[in-house]
Protein backbone atom coordinates (compact mmCIF):
# COMPACT_ATOMS: atom_id res chain seq x y z
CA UNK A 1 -14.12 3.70 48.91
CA UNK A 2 -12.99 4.21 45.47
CA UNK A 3 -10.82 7.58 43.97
CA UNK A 4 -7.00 6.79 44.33
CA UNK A 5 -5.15 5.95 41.36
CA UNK A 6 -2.29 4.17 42.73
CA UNK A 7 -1.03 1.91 46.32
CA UNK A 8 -2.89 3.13 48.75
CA UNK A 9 -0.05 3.27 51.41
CA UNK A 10 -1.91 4.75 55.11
CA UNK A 11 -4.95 5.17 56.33
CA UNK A 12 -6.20 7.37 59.57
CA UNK A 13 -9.68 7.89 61.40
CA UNK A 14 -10.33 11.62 62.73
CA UNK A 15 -11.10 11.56 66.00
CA UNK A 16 -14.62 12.13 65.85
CA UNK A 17 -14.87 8.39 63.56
CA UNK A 18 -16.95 10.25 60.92
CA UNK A 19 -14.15 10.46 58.28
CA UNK A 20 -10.89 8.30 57.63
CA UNK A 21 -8.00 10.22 55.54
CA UNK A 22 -5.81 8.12 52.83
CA UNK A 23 -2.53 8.75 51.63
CA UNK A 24 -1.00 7.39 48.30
CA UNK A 25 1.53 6.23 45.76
CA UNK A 26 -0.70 8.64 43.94
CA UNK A 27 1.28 12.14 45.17
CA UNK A 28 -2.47 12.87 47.01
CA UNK A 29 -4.29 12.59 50.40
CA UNK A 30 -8.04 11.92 50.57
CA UNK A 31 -10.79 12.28 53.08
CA UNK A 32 -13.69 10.16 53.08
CA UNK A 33 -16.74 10.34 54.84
CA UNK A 34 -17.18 7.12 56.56
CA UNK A 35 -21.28 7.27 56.51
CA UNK A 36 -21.75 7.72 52.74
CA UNK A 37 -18.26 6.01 51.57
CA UNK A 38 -18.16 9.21 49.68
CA UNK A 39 -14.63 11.12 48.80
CA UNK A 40 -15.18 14.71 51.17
CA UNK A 41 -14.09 17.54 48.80
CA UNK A 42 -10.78 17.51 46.62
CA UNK A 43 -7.59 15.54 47.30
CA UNK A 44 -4.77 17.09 49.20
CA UNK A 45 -1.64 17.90 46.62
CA UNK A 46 1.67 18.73 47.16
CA UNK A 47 3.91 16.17 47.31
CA UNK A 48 6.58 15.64 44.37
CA UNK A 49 6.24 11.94 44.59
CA UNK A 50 4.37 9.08 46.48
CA UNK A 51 3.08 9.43 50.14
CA UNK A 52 3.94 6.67 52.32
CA UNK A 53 2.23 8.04 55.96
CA UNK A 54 -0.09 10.15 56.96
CA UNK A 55 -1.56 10.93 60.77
CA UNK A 56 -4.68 13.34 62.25
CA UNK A 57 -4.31 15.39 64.81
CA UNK A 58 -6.52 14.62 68.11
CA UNK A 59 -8.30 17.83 67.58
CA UNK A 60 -9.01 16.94 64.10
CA UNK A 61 -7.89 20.42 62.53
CA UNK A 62 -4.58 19.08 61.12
CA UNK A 63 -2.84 16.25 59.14
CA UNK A 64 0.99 15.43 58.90
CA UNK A 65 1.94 13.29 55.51
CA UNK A 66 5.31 11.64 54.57
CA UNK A 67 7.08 10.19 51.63
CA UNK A 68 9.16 9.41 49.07
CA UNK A 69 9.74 13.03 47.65
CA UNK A 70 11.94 12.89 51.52
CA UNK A 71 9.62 15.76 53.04
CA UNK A 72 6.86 16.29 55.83
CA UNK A 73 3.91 18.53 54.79
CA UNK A 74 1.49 19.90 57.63
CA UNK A 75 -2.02 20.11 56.25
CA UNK A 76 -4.86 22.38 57.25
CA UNK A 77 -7.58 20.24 57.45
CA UNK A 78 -9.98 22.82 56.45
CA UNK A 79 -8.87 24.25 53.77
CA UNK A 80 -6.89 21.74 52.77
CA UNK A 81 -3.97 23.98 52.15
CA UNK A 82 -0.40 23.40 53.64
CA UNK A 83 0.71 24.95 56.68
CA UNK A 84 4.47 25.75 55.66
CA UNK A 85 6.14 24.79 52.94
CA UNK A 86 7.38 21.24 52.67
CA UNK A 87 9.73 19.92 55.35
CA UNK A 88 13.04 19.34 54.64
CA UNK A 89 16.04 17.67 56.85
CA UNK A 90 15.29 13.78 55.59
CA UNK A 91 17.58 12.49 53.36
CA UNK A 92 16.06 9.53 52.34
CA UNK A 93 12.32 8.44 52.07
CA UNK A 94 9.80 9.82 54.92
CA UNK A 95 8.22 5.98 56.23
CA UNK A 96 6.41 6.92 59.10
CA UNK A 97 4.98 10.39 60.67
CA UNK A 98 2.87 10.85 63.93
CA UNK A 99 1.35 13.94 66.07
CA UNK A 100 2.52 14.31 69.85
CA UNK A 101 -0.87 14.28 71.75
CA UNK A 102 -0.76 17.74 72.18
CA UNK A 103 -0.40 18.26 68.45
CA UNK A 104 2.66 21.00 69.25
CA UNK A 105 5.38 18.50 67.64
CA UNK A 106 5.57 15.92 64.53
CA UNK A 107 7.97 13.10 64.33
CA UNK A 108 9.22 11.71 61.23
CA UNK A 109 10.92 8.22 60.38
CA UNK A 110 13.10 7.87 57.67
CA UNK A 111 15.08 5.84 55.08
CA UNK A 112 18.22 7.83 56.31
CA UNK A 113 18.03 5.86 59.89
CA UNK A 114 17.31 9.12 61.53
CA UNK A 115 14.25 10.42 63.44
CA UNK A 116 13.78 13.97 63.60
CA UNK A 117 10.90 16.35 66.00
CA UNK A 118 9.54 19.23 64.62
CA UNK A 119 7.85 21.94 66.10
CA UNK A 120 4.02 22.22 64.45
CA UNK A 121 3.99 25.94 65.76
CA UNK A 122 6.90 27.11 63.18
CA UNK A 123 7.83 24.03 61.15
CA UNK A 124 11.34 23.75 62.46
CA UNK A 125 13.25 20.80 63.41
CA UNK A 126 13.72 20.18 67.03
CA UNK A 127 15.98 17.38 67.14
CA UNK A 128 17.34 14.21 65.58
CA UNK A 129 17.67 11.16 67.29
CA UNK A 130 20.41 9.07 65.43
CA UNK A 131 21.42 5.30 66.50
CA UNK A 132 19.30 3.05 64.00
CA UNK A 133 21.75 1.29 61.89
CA UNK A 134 19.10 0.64 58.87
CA UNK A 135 15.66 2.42 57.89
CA UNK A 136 13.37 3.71 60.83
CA UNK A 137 10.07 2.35 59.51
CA UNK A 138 7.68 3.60 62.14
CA UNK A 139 7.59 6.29 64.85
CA UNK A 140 5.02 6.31 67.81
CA UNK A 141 4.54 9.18 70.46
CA UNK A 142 3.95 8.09 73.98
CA UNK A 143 0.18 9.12 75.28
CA UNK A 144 1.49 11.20 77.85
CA UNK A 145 3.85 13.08 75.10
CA UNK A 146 7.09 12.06 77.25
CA UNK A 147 8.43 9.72 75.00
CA UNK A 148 9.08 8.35 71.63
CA UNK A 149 9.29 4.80 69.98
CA UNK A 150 10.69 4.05 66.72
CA UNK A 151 10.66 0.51 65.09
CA UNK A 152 13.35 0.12 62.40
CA UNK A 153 14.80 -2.92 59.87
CA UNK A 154 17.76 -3.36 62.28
CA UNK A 155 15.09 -5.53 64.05
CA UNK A 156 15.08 -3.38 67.38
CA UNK A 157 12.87 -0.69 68.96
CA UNK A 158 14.60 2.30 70.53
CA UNK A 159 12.42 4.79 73.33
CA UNK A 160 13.41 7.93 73.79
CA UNK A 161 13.26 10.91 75.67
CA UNK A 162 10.53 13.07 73.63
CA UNK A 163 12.43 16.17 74.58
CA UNK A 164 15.85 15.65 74.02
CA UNK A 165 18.26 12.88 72.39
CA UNK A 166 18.31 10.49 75.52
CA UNK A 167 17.80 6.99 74.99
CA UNK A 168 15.75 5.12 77.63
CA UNK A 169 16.52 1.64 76.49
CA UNK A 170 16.91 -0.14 73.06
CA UNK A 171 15.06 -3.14 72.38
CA UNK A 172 16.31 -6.17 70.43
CA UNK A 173 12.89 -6.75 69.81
CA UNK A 174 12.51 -9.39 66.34
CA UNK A 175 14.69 -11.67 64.23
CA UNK A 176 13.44 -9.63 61.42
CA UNK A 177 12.38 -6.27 60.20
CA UNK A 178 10.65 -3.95 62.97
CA UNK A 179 7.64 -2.45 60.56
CA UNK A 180 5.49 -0.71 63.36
CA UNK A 181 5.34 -0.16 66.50
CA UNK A 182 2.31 1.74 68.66
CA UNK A 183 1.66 2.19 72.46
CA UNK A 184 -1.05 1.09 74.53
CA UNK A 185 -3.49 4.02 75.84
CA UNK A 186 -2.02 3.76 79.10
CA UNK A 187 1.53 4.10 78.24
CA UNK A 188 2.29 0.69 79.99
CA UNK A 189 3.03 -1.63 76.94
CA UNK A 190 4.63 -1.57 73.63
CA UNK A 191 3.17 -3.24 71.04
CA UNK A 192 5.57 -4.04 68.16
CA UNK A 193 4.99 -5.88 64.56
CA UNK A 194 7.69 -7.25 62.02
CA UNK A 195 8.59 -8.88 58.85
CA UNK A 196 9.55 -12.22 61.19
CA UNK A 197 5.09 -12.60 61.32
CA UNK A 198 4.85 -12.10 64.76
CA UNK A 199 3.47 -9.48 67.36
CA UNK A 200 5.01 -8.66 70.48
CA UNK A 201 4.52 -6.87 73.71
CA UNK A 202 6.66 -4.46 75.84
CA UNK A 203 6.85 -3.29 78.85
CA UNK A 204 7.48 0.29 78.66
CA UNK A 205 9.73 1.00 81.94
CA UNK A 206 11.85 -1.79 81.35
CA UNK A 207 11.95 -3.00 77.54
CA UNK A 208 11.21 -6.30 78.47
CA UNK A 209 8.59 -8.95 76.94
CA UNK A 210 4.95 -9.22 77.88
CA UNK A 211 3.75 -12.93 77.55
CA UNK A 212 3.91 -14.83 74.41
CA UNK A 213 3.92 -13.20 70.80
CA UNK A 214 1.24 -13.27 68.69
CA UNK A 215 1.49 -15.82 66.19
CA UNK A 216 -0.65 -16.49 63.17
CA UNK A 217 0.46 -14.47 59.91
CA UNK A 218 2.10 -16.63 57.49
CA UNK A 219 4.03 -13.68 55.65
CA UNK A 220 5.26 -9.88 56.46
CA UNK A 221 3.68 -8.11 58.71
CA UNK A 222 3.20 -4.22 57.63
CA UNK A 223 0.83 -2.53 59.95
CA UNK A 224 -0.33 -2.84 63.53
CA UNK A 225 -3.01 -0.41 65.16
CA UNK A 226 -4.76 -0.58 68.70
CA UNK A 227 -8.29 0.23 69.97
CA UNK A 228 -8.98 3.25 71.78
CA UNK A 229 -9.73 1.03 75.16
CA UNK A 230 -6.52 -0.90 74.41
CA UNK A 231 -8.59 -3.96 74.60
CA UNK A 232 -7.47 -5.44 71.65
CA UNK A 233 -5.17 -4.51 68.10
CA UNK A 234 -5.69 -5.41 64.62
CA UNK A 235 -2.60 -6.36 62.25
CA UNK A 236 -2.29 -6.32 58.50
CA UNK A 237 -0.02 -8.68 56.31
CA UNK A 238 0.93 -9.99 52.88
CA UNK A 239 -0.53 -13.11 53.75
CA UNK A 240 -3.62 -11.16 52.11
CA UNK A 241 -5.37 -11.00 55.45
CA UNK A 242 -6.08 -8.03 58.83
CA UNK A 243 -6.45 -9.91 62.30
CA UNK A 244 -8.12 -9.13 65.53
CA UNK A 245 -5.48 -10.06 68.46
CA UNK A 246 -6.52 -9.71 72.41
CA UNK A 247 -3.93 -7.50 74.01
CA UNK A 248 -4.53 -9.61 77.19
CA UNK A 249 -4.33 -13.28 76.12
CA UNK A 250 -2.61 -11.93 72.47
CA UNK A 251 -4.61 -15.23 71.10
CA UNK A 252 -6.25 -14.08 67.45
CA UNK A 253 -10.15 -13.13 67.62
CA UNK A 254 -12.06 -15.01 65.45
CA UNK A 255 -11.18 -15.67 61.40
CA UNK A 256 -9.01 -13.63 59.73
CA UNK A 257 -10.25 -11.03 57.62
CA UNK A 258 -10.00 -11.98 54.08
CA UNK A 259 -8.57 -9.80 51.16
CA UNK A 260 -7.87 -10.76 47.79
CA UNK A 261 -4.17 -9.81 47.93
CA UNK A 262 -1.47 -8.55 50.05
CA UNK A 263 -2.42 -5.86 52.87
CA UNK A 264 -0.23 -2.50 53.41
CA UNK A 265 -2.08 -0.62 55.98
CA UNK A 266 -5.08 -0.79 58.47
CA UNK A 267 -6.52 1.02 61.22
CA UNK A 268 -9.40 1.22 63.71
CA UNK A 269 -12.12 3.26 64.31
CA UNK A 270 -12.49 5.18 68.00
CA UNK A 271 -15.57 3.23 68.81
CA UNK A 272 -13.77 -0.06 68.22
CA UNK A 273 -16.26 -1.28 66.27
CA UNK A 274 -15.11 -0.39 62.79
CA UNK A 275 -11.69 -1.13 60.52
CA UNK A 276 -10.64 0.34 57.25
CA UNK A 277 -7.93 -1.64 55.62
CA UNK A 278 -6.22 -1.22 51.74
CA UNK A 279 -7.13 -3.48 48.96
CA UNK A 280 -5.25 -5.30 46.89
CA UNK A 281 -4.64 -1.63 44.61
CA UNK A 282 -6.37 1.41 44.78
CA UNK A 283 -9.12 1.18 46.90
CA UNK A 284 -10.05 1.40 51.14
CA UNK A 285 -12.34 -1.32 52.51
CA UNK A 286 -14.95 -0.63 55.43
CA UNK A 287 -14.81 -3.46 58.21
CA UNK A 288 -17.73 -4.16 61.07
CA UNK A 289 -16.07 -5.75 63.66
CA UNK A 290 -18.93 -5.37 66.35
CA UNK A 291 -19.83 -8.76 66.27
CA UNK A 292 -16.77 -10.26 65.82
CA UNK A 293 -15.95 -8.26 69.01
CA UNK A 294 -19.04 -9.24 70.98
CA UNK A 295 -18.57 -13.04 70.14
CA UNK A 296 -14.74 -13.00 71.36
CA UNK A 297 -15.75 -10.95 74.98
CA UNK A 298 -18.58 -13.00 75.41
CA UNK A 299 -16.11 -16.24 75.43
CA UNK A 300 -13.44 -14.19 77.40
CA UNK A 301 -15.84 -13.24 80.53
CA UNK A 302 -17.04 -17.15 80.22
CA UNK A 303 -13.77 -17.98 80.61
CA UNK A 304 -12.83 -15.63 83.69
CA UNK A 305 -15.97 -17.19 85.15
CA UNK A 306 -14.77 -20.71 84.64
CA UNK A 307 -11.24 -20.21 85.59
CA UNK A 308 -12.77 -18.42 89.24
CA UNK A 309 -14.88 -21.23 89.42
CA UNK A 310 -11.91 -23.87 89.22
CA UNK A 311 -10.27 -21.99 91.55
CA UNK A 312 -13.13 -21.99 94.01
CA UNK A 313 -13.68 -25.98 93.41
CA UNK A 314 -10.08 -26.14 94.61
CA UNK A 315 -10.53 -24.18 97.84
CA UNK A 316 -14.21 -26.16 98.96
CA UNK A 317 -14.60 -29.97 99.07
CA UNK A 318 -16.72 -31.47 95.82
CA UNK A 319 -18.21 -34.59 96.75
CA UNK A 320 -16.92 -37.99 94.47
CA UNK A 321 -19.56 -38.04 92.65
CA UNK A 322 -19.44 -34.35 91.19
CA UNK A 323 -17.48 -33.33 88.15
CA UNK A 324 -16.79 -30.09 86.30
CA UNK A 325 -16.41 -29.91 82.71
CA UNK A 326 -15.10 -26.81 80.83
CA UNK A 327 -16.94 -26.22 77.84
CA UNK A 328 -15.75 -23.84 74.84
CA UNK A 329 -18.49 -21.17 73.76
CA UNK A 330 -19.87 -21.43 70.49
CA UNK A 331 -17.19 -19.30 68.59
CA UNK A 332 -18.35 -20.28 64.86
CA UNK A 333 -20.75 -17.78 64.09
CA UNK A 334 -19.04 -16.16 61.15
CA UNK A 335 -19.31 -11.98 60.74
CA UNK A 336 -19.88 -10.80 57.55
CA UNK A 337 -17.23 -8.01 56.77
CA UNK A 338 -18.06 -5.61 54.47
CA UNK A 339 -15.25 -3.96 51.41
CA UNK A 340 -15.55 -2.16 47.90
CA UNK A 341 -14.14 -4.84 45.52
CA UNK A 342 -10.68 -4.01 44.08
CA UNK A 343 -8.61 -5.57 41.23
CA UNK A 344 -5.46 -3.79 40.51
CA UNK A 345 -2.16 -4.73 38.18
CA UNK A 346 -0.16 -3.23 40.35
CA UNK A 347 2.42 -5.99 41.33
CA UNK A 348 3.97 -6.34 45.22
CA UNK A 349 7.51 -5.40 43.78
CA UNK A 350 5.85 -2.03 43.31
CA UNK A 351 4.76 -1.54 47.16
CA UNK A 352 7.68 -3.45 49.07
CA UNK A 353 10.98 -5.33 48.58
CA UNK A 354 9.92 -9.22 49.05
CA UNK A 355 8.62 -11.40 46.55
CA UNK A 356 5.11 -12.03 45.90
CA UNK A 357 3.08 -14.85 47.70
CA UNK A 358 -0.33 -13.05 47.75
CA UNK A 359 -3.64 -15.86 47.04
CA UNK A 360 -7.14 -14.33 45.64
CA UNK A 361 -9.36 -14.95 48.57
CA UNK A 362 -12.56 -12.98 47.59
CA UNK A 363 -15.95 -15.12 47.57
CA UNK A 364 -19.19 -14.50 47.43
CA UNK A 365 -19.35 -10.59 45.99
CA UNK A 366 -22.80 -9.16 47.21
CA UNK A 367 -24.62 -5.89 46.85
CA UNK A 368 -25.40 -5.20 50.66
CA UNK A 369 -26.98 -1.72 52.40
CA UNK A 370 -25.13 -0.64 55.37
CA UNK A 371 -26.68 2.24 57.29
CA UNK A 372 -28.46 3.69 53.99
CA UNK A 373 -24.67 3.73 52.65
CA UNK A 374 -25.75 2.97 48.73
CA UNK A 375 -22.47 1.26 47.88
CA UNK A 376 -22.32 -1.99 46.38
CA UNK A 377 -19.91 -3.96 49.52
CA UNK A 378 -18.29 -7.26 49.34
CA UNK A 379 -19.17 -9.79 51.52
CA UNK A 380 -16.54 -11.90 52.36
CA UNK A 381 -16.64 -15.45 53.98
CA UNK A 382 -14.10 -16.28 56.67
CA UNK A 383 -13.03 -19.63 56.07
CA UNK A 384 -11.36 -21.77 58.97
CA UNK A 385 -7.59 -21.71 57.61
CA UNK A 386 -4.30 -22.59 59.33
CA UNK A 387 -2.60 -19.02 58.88
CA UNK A 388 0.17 -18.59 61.58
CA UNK A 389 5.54 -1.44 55.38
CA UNK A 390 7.19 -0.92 54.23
């Protein structure tokens, strides 16, 4: 999906999986229709400079945006006008924005270390939660609406209550930046991602560690979304790739998704089986992860199976001459993903401060028809590689 002129910086599905929203370095916000790949009317404008977030609402009628002009705009989705006039209490650049499920309050994250509420009904700040010592780079409402994550550079992740400026527990969560941070659709676990390549999980009532962390990326990690079941989450990284992690065994499914350059944002549709990530510049690629998904539960329920079975075998007598064997499932079917090519100048000192260690990856460029959707679509092979926002 094709139209922005600069870093595409977020990227959002409405509810209802038919159309993903884009934000920008570009000043604009775009909705695409997911079918036909096709840009849905004109872009959103309004911002004074470059848009680093952007959320939906769950009933679809709204959109919240964020960025470096240090404001919050509300959107009607509709007409595509804004609600109120820009926000303004930020005094640095707006990183990360988010709805409350009940789409009556915004939060922001900010350059400025703060996080602030606002009230959707009147576009008035509610409160600010202060205690980050460096740049809040992501913000993350509970399900049930009762609290509020934020993940920031000084490497922790603080919870709050949603309603006032009480801190449940702070969370020295990575030995580098904390770049996002979302919560599981039960409100049990934390799921946090960071400059230091790694994934981690939290429990939510007492801050500490779930398991192992995920470990795979071999650069930044900038973006980290999870599936409507909570089954598994999908990660994006300058090591010019988006992986599929279990959130039960947090072991990567299957190869890593290829781009041709560093990866800012991703997310994941509400049927699981689709995943819209950012190219190396200006474009939004279109994932099917269905298979990819199939192959990995497949091998999961195999393995429940076996491990009951060993269990079994070491309840009831098995005679001398009987053996058991565990066999691994045939995991090397490759999926074919599907992306719009994209070349862009743009270099990574323009999106983020690290140096650049981005590889072109992209193989094998195909015209392929995906549900009558007339776009000419990459097809990228997934090669068997050691790989371990701002």
């Amino acid at each position: 999906m094709r139209g922005h002129t600069k870093l595409v910086t977020g990227v959002a599905f409405f509810c209802n999986g038919g159309r993903v929203v884009t934000c920008s370095r570009d000043k604009t916000l775009r909705i695409w229709d997911v079918q036909k790949g096709t840009l849905v009317g004109v872009p959103f404008q309004g911002h004074q400079d470059g848009i680093s977030s952007v959320a939906v609402s769950r009933d679809d009628k709204r959109i919240v945006s964020g960025g470096s002009d240090r404001t919050i705009i509300i959107w009607d989705v509709e007409s595509k006008q804004k609600v109120f006039e820009p926000l303004v209490k930020h005094r640095g650049e707006v990183n990360s924005v988010c709805f409350s499920p009940d789409g009556k309050r915004v939060a922001s994250g900010s350059d400025d270390s703060t996080v602030v509420v606002w009230d959707t009904g009147t576009g008035r700040p509610l409160t600010t939660l202060k205690g980050h010592r460096n740049f809040v780079a992501s913000v993350a409402f509970s399900p049930d609406g009762l609290k509020l994550a934020s993940g920031s550079w000084d490497r922790t992740i603080r919870v709050w209550r949603a309603d006032n400026v009480e801190l449940l527990f702070n969370i020295d969560a990575h030995d580098n930046y904390v770049q996002s941070v979302v919560w599981s659709p039960d409100g049990r676990q934390l799921v946090s991602a960071s400059f230091d390549k790694t994934v981690k999980f939290w429990h939510t009532s007492t801050g500490q560690q779930i398991g192992q962390p995920c470990t795979g990326h071999t650069d930044d990690i900038h973006s980290i979304v999870i599936s409507s079941d909570g089954s598994f989450i999908a990660t994006a990284s300058d090591d010019s790739t988006v992986r599929l992690w279990s959130a039960k065994t947090h072991q990567q499914i299957g190869q890593p998704l290829e781009h041709s350059n560093w990866v800012y944002c991703v997310a994941i549709s509400p049927s699981g089986e689709l995943l819209t990530s950012d190219g190396s510049g200006y474009d939004v690629y279109l994932w099917s992860i269905a298979d990819m998904l199939k192959v990995h539960r497949h091998k999961e329920e195999l393995d429940s199976k076996q491990e009951a079975d060993l269990v079994r075998a070491d309840v009831l007598p098995t005679p001398p001459s009987e053996g058991r064997v565990r066999e691994s499932p045939d995991t090397s079917t490759a999926h074919s993903s599907l992306m719009v090519p994209a070349i862009s100048p743009e270099t990574k000192k323009d999106r983020i401060r690290v140096g650049d260690n981005g590889k072109n990856n992209v193989e094998d460029i195909l015209p392929i028809d995906l549900s009558n959707v007339h776009l000419k679509l990459n097809h990228i092979s997934h090669q068997n590689k050691n790989h371990t926002q701002r």
